[in-house]
PDB file of N, CA and C in Angstrom:
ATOM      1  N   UNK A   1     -17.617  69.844  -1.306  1.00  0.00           N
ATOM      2  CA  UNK A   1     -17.438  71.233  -1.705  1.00  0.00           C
ATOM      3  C   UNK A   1     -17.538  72.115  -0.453  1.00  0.00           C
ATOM      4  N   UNK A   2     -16.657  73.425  -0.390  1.00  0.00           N
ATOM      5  CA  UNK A   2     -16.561  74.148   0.894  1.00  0.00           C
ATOM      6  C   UNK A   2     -18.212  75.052   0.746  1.00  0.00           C
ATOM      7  N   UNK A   3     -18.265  75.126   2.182  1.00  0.00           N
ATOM      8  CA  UNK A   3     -19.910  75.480   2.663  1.00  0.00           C
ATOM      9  C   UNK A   3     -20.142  77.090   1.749  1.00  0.00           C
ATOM     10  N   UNK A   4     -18.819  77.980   1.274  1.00  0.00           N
ATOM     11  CA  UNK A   4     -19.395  79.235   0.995  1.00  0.00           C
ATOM     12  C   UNK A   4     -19.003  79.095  -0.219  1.00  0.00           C
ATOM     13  N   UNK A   5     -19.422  77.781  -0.872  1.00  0.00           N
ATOM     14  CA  UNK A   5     -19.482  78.062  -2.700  1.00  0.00           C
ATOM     15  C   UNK A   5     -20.644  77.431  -3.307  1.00  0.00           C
ATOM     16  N   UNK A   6     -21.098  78.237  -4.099  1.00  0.00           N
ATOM     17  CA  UNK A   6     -22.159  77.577  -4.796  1.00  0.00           C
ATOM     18  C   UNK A   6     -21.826  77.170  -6.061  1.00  0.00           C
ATOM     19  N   UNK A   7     -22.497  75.588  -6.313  1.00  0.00           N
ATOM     20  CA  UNK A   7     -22.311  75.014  -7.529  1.00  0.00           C
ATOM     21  C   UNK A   7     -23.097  75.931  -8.688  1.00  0.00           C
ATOM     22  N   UNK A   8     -22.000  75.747  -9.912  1.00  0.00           N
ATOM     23  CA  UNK A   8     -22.390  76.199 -10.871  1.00  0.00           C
ATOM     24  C   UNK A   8     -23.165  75.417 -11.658  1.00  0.00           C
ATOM     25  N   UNK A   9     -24.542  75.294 -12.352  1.00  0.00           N
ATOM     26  CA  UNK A   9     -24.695  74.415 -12.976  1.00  0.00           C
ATOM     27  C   UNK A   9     -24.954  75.160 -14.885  1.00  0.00           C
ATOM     28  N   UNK A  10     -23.937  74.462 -15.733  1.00  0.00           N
ATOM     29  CA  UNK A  10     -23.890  75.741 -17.187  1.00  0.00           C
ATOM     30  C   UNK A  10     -25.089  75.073 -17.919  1.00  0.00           C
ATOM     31  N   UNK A  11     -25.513  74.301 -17.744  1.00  0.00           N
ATOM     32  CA  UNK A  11     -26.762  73.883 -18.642  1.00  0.00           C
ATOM     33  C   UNK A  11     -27.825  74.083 -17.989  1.00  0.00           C
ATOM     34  N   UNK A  12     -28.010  75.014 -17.378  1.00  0.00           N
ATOM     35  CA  UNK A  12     -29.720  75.600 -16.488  1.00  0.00           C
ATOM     36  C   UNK A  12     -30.358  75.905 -17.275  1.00  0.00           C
ATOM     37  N   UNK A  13     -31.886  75.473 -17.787  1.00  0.00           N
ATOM     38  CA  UNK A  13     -32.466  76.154 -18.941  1.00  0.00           C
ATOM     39  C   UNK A  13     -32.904  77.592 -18.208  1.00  0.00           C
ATOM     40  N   UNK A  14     -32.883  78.429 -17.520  1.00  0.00           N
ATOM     41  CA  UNK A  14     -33.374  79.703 -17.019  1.00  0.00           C
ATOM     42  C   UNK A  14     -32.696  80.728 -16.310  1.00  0.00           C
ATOM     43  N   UNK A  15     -31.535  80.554 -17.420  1.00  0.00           N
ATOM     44  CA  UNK A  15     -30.856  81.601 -17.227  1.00  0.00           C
ATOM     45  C   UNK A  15     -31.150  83.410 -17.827  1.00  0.00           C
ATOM     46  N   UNK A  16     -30.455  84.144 -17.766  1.00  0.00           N
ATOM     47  CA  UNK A  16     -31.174  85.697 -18.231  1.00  0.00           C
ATOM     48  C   UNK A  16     -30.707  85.209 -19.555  1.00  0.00           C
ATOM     49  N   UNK A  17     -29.561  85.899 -20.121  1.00  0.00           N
ATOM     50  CA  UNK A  17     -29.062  85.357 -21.492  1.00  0.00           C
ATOM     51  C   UNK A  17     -27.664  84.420 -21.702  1.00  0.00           C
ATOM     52  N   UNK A  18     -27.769  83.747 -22.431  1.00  0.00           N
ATOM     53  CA  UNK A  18     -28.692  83.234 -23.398  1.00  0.00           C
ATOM     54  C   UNK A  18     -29.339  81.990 -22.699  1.00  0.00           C
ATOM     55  N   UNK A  19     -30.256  81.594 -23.105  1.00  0.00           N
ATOM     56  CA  UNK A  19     -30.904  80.658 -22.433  1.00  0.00           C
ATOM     57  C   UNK A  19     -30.493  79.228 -22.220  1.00  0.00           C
ATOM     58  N   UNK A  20     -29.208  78.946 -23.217  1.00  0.00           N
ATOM     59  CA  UNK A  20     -28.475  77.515 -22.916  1.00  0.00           C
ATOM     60  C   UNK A  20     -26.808  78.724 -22.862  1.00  0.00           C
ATOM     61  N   UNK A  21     -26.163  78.175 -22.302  1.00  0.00           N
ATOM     62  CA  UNK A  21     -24.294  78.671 -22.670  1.00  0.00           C
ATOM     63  C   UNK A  21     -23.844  77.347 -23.644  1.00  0.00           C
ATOM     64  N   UNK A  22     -24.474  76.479 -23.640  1.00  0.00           N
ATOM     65  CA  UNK A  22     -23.992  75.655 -24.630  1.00  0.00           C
ATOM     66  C   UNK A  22     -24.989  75.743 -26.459  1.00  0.00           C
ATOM     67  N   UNK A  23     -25.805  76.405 -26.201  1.00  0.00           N
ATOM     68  CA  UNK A  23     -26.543  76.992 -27.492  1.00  0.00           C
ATOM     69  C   UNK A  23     -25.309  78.299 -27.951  1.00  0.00           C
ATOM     70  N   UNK A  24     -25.083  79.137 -26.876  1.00  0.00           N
ATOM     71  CA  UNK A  24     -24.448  80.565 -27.500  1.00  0.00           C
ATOM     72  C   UNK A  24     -22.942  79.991 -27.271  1.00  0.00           C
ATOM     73  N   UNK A  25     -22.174  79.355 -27.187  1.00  0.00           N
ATOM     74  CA  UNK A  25     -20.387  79.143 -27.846  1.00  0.00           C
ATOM     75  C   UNK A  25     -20.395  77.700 -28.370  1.00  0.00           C
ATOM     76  N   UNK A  26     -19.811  77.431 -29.302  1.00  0.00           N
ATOM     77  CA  UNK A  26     -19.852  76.511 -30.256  1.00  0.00           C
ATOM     78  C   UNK A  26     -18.636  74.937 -29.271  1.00  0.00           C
ATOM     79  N   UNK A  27     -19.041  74.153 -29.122  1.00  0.00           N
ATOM     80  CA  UNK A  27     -18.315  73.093 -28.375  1.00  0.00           C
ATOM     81  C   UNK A  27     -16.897  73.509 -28.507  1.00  0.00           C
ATOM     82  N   UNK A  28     -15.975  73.534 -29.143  1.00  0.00           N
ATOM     83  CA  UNK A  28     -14.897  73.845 -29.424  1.00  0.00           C
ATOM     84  C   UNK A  28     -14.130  74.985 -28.805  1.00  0.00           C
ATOM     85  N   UNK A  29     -15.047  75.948 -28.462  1.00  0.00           N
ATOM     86  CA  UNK A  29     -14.456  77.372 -28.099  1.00  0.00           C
ATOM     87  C   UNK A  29     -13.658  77.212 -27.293  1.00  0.00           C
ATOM     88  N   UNK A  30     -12.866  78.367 -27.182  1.00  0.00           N
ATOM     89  CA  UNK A  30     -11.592  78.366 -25.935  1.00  0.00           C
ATOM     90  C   UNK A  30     -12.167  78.431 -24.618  1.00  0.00           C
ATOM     91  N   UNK A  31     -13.402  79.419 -24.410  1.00  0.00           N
ATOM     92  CA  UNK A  31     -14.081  79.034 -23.549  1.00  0.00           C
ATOM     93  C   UNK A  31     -14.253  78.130 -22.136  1.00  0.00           C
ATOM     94  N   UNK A  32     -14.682  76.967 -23.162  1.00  0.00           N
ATOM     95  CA  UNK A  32     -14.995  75.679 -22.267  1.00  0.00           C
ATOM     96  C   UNK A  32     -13.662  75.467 -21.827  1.00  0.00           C
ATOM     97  N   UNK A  33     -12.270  75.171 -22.816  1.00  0.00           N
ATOM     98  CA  UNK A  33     -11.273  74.930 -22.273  1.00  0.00           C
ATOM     99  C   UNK A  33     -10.865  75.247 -21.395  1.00  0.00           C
ATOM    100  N   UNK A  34     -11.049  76.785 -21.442  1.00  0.00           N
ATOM    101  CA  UNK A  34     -10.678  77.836 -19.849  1.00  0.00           C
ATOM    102  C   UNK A  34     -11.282  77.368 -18.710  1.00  0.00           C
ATOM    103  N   UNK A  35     -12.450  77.196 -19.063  1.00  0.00           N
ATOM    104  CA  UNK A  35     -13.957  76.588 -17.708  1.00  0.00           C
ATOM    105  C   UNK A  35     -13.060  74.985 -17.032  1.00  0.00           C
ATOM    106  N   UNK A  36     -12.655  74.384 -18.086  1.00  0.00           N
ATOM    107  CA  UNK A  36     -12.160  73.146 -17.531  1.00  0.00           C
ATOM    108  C   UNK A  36     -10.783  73.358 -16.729  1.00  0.00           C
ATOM    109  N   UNK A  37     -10.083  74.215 -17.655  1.00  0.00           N
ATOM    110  CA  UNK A  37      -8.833  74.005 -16.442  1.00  0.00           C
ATOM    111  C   UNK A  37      -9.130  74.880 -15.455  1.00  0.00           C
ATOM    112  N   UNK A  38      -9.757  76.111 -15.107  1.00  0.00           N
ATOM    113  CA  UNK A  38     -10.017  76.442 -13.960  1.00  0.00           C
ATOM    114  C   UNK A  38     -10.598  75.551 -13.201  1.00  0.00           C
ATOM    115  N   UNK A  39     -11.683  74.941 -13.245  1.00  0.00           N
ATOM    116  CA  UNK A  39     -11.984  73.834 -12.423  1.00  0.00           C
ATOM    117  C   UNK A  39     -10.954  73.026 -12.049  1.00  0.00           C
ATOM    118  N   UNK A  40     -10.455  72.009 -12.658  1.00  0.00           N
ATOM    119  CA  UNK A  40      -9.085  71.357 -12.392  1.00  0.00           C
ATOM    120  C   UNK A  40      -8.051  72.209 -11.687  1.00  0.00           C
ATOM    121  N   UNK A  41      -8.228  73.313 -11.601  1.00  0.00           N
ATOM    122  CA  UNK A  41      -6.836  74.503 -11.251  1.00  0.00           C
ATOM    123  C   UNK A  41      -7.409  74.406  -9.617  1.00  0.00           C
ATOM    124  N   UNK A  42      -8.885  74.425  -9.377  1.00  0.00           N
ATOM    125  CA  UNK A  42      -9.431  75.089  -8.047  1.00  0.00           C
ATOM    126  C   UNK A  42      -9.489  73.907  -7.343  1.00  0.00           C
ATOM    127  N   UNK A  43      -9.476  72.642  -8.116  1.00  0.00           N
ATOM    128  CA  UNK A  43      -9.435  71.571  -7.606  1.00  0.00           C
ATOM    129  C   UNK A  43      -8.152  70.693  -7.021  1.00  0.00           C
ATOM    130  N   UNK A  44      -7.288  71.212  -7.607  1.00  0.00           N
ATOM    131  CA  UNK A  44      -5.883  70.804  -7.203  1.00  0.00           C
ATOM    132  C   UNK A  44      -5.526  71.617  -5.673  1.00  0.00           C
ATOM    133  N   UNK A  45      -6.107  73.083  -5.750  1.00  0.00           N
ATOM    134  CA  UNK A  45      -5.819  74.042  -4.990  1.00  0.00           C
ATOM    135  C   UNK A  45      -6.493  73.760  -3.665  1.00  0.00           C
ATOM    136  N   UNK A  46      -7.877  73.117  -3.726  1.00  0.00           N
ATOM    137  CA  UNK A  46      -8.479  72.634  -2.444  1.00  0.00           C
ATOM    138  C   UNK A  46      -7.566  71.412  -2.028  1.00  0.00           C
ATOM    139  N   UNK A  47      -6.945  70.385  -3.030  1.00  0.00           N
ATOM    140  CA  UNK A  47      -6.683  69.716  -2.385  1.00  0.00           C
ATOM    141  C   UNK A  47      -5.473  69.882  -1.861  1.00  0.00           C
ATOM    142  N   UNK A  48      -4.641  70.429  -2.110  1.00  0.00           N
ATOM    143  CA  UNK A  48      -3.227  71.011  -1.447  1.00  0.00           C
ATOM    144  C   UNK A  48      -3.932  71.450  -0.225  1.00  0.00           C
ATOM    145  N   UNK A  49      -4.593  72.405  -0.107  1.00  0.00           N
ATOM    146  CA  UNK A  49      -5.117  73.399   1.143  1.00  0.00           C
ATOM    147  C   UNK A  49      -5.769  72.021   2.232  1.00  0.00           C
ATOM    148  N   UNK A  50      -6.329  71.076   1.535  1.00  0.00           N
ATOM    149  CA  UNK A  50      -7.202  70.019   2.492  1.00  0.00           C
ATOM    150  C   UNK A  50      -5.768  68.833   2.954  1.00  0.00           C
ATOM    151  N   UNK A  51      -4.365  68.576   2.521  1.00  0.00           N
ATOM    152  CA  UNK A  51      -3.653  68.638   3.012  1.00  0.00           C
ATOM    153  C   UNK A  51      -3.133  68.838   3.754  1.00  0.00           C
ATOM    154  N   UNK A  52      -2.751  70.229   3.673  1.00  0.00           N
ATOM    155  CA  UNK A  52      -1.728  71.004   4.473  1.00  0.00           C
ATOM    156  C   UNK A  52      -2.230  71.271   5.811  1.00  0.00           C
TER     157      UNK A  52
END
């Protein structure tokens, strides 16, 4: 991972609110879907850039 990003971690129990993100949106939500392909999106994008 590049030096000026910090990992996200979504299951931290100590967050402000809500105290899980997987307690407050229901597995299914569009949500997560979004969360996944952005990841996959930023991940394709480093690797083109670590390429080129």
């Amino acid at each position: 991972m590049a030096q000026n990003f910090i990992a996200v971690d979504r299951d931290q129990a100590f967050l402000l609110l809500p105290p899980s993100l997987r307690e407050w949106l229901p597995e299914g939500h569009l949500a997560w879907c979004l969360l996944v392909l952005y990841r996959e999106a930023n991940r394709a994008l480093l690797r083109a850039e670590a390429i080129s």
